[in-house]
N, C-alpha and C. Protein backbone atom coordinates (compact mmCIF):
# COMPACT_ATOMS: atom_id res chain seq x y z
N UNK A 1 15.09 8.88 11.72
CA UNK A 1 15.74 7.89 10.88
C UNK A 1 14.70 6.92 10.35
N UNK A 2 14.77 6.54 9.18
CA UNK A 2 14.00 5.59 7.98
C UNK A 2 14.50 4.11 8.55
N UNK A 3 13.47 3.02 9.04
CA UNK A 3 14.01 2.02 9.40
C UNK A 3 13.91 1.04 7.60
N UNK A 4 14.10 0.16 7.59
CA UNK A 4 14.05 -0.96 6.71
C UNK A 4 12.42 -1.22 6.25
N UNK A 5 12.32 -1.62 5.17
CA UNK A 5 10.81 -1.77 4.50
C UNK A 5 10.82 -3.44 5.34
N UNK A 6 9.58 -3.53 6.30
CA UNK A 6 8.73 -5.05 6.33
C UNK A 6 8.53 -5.80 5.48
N UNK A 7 7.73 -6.81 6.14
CA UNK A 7 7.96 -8.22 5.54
C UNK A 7 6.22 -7.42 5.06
N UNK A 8 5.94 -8.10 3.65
CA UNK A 8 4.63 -8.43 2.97
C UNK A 8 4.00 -8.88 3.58
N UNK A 9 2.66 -8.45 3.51
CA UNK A 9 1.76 -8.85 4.65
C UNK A 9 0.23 -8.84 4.02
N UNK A 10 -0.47 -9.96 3.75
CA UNK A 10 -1.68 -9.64 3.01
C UNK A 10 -2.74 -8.87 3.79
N UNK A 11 -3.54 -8.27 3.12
CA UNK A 11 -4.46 -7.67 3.71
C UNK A 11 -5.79 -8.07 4.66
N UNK A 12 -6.13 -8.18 5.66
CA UNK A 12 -6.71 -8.95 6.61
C UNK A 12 -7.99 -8.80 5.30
N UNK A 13 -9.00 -10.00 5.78
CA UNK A 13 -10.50 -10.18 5.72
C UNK A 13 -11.13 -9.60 6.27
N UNK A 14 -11.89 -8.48 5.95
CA UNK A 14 -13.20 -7.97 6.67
C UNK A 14 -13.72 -8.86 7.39
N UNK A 15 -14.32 -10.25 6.34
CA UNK A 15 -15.25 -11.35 7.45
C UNK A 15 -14.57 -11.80 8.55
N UNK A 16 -13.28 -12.07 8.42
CA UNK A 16 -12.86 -12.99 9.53
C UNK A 16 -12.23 -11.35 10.82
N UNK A 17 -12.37 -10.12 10.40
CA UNK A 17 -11.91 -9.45 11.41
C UNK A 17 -10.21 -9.19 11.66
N UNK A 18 -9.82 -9.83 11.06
CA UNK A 18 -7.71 -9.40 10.80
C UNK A 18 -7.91 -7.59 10.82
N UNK A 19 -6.67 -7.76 11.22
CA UNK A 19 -6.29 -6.34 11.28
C UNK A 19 -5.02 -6.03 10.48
N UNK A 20 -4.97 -4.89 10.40
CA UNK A 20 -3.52 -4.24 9.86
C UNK A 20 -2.35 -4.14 11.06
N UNK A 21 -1.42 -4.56 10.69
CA UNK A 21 -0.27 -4.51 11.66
C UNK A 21 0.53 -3.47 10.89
N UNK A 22 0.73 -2.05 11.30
CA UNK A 22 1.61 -0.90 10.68
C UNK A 22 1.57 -0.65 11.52
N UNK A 23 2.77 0.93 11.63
CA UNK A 23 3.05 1.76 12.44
C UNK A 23 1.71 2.92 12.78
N UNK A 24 1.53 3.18 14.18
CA UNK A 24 0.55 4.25 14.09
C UNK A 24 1.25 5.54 14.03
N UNK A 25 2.56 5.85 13.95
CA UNK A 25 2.78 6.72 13.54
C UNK A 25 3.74 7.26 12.18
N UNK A 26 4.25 8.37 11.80
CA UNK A 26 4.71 8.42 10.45
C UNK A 26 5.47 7.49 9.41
N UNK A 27 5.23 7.00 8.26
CA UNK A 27 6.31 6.04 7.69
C UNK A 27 5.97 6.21 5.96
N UNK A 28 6.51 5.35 5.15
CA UNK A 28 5.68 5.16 4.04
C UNK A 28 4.85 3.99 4.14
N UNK A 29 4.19 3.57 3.00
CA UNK A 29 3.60 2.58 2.73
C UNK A 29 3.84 1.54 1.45
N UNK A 30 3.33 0.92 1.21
CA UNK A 30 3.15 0.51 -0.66
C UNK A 30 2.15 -0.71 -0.33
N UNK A 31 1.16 -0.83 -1.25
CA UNK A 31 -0.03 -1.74 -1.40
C UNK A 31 0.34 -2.46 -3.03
N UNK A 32 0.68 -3.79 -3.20
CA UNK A 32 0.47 -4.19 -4.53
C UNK A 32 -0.40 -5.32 -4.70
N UNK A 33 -0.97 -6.08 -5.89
CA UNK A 33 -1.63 -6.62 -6.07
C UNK A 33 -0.72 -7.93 -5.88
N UNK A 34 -1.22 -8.83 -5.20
CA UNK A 34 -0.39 -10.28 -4.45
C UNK A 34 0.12 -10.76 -5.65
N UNK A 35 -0.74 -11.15 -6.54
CA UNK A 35 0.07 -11.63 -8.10
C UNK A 35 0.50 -11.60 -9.18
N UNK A 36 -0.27 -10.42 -9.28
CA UNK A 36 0.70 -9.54 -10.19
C UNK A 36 2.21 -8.44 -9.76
N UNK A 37 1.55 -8.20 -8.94
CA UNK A 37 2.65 -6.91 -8.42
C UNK A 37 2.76 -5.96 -8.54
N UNK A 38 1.03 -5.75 -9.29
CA UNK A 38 1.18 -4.33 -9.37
C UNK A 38 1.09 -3.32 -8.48
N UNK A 39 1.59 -2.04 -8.61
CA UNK A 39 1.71 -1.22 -7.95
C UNK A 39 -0.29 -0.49 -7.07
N UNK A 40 -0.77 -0.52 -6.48
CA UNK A 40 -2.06 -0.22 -5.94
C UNK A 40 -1.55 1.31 -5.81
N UNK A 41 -0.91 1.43 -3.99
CA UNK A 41 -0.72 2.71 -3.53
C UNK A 41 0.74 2.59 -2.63
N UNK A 42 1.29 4.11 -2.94
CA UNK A 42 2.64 3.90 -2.57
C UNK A 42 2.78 5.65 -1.53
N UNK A 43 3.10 5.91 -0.30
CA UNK A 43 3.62 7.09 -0.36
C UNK A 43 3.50 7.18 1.22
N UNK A 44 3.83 8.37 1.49
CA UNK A 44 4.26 8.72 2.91
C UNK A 44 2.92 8.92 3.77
N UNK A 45 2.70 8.92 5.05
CA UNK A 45 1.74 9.11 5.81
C UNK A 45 2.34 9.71 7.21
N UNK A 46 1.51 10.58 7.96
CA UNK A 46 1.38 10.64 9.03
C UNK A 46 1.46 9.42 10.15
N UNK A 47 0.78 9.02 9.99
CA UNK A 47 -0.19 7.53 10.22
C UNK A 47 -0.28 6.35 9.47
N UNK A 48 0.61 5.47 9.73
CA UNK A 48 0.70 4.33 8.46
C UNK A 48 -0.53 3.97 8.71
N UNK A 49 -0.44 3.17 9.98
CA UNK A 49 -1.89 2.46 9.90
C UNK A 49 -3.14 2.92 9.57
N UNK A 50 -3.54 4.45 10.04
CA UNK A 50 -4.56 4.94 9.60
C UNK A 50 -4.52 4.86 7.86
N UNK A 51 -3.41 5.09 7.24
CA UNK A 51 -3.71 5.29 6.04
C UNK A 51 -4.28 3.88 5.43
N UNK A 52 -3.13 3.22 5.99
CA UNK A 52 -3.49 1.82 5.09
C UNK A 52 -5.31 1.27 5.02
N UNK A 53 -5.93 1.76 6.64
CA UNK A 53 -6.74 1.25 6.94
C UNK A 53 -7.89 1.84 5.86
N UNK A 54 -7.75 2.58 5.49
CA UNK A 54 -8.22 3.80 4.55
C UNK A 54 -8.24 3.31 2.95
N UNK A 55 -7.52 2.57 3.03
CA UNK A 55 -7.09 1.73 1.48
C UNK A 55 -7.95 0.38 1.46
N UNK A 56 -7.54 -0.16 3.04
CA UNK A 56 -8.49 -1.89 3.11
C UNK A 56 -10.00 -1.61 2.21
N UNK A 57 -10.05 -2.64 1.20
CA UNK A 57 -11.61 -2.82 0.83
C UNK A 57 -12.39 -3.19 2.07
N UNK A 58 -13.68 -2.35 1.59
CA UNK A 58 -14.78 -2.67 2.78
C UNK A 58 -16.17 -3.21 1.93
N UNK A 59 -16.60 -4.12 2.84
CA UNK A 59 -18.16 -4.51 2.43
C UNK A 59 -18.89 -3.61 2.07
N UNK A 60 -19.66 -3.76 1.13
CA UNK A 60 -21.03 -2.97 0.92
C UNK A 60 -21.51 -3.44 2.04
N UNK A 61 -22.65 -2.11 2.63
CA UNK A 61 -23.39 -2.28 3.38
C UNK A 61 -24.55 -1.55 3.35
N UNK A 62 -25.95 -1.80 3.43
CA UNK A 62 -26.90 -1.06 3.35
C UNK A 62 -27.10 -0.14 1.77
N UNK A 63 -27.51 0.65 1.60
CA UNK A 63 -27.82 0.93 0.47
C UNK A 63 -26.59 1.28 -0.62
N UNK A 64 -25.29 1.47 0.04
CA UNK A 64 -24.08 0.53 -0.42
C UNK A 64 -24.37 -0.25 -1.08
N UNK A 65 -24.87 -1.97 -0.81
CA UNK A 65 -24.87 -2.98 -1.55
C UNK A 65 -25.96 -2.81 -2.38
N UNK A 66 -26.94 -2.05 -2.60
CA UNK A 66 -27.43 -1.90 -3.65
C UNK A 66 -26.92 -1.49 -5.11
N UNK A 67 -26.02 -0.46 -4.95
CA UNK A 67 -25.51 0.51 -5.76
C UNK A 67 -23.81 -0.04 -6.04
N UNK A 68 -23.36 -0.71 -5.27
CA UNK A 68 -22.26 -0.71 -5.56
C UNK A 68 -21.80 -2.24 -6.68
N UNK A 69 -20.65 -1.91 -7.41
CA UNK A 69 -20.78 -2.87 -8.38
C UNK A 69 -20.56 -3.97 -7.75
N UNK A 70 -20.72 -4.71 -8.66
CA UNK A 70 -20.63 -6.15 -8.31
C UNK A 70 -19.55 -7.40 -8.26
N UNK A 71 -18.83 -5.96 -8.75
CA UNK A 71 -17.03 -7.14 -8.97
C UNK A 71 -16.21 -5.92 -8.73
N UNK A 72 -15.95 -5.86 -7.48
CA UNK A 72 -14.69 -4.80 -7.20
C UNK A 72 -13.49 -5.15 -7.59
N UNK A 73 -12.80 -3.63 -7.58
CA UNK A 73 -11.27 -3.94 -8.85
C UNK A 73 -10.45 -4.95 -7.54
N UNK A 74 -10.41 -4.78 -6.57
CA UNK A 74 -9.78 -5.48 -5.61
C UNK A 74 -10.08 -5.92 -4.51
N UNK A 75 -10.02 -7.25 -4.05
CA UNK A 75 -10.64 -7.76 -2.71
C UNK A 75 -9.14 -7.98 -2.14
N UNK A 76 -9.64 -8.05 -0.59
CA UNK A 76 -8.93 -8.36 0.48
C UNK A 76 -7.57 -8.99 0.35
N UNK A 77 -8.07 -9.95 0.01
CA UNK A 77 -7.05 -11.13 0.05
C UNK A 77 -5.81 -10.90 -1.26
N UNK A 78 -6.52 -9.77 -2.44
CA UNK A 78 -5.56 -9.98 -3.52
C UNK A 78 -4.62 -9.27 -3.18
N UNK A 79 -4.68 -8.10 -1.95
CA UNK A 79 -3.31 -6.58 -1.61
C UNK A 79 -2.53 -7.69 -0.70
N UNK A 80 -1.56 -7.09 -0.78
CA UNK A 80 -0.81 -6.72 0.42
C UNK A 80 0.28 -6.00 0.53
N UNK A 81 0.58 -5.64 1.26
CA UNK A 81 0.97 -4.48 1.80
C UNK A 81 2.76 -4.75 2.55
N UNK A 82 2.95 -3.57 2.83
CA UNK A 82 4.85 -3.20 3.92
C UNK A 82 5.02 -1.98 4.08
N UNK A 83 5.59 -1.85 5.07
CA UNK A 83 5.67 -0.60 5.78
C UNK A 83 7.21 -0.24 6.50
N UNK A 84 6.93 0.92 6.28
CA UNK A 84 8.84 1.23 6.35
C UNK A 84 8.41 2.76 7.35
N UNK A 85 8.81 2.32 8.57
CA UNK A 85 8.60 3.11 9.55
C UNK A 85 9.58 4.70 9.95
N UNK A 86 9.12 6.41 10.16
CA UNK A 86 10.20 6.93 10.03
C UNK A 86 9.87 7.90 11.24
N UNK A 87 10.99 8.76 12.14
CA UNK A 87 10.82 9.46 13.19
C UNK A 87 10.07 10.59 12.80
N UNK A 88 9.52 10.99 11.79
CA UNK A 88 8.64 12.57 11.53
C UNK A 88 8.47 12.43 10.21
N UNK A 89 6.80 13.07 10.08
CA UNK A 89 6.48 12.91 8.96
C UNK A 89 7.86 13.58 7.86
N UNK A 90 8.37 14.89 8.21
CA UNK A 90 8.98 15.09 7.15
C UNK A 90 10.09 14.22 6.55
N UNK A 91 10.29 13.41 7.30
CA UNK A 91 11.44 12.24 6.76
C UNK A 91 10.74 11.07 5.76
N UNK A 92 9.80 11.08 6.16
CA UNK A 92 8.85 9.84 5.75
C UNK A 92 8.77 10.33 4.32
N UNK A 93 7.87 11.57 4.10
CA UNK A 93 8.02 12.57 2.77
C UNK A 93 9.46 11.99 2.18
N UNK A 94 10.31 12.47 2.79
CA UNK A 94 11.84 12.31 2.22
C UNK A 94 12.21 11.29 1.38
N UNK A 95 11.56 9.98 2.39
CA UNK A 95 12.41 8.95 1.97
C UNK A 95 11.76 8.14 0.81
N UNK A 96 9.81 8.78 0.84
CA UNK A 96 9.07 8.37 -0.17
C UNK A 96 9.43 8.60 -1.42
N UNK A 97 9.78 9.53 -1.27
CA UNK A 97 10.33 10.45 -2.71
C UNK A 97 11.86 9.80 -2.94
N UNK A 98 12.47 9.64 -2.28
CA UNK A 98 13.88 9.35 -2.72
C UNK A 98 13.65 7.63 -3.04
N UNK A 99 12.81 6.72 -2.94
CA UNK A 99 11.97 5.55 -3.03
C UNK A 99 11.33 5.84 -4.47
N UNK A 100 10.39 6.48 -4.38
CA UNK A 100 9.98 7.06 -5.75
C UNK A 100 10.79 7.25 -7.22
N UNK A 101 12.39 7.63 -6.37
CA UNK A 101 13.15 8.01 -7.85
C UNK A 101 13.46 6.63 -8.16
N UNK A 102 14.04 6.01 -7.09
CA UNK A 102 14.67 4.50 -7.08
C UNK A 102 14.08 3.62 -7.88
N UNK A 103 12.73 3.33 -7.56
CA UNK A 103 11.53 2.64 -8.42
C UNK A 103 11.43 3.09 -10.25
N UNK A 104 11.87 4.54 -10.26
CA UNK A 104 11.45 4.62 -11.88
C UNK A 104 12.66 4.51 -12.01
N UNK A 105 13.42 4.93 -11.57
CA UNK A 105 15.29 4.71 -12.18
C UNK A 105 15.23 3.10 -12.81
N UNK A 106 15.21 2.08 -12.04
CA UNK A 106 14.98 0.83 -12.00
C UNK A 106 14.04 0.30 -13.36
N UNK A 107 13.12 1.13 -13.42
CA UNK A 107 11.85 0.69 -14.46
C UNK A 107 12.73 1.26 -15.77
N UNK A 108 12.88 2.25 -15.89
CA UNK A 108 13.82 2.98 -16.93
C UNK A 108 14.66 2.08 -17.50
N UNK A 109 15.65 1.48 -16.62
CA UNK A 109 16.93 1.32 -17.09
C UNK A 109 16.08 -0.29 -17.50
N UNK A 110 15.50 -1.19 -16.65
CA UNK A 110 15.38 -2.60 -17.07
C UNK A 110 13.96 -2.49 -18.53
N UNK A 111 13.13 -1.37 -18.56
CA UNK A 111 11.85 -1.75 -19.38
C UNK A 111 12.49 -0.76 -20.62
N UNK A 112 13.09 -0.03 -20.51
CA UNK A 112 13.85 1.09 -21.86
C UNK A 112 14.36 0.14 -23.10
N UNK A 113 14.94 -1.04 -22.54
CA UNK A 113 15.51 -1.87 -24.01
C UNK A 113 14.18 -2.23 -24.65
N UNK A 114 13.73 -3.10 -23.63
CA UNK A 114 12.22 -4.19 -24.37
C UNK A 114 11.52 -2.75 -25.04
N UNK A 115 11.14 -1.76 -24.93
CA UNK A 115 10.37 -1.00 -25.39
C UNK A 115 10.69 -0.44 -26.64
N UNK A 116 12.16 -0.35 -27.04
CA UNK A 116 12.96 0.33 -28.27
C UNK A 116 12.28 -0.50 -29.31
């Protein structure tokens, strides 16, 4: 069974060491940008937490910070994140997707006028 989507939760600081608080085992996810709202990353996992952790921006380090640009599309502090916890991955799949329709149904019906 699919519990209820969490409370928003920004994305810890590398410097200060925060962590991700998700499920370590199957659920969905969704990552948006804190002020805009935009959509980052949305979908089912094995492993919430592993996934999410997988998404957290990380420091350049070592020949990393040589090469890497200099204004990443997203820092720490701008995601955050919720997590909607489920008994087996294949439900998690399930409920992403049935989440998935919900979200464009929604976009459809409210952004379809302004666009005509």
């Amino acid at each position: 069974m699919v519990s209820t989507w969490g409370l928003w939760r920004l994305f810890p600081n590398h410097e200060s060491g925060g962590y991700i608080e998700a499920p370590i085992g199957p659920g969905v996810y969704e990552v948006r940008h804190a002020d805009t709202g935009e959509l980052i990353a949305f979908g089912p996992a094995n492993s919430v937490a592993q996934a999410l952790s997988k998404l957290m921006p990380k420091p350049a380090t070592g020949l990393r910070s040589l090469f890497a640009s200099k204004t990443p599309a997203h820092h720490g502090g701008d995601l955050e994140y919720r997590t909607c916890s489920a008994s087996s991955a294949g439900e998690a799949k399930f409920a992403a997707e049935r989440l998935l329709g919900r979200r464009e149904t929604y976009w459809r019906k409210h952004m379809a006028p302004g666009w005509a």
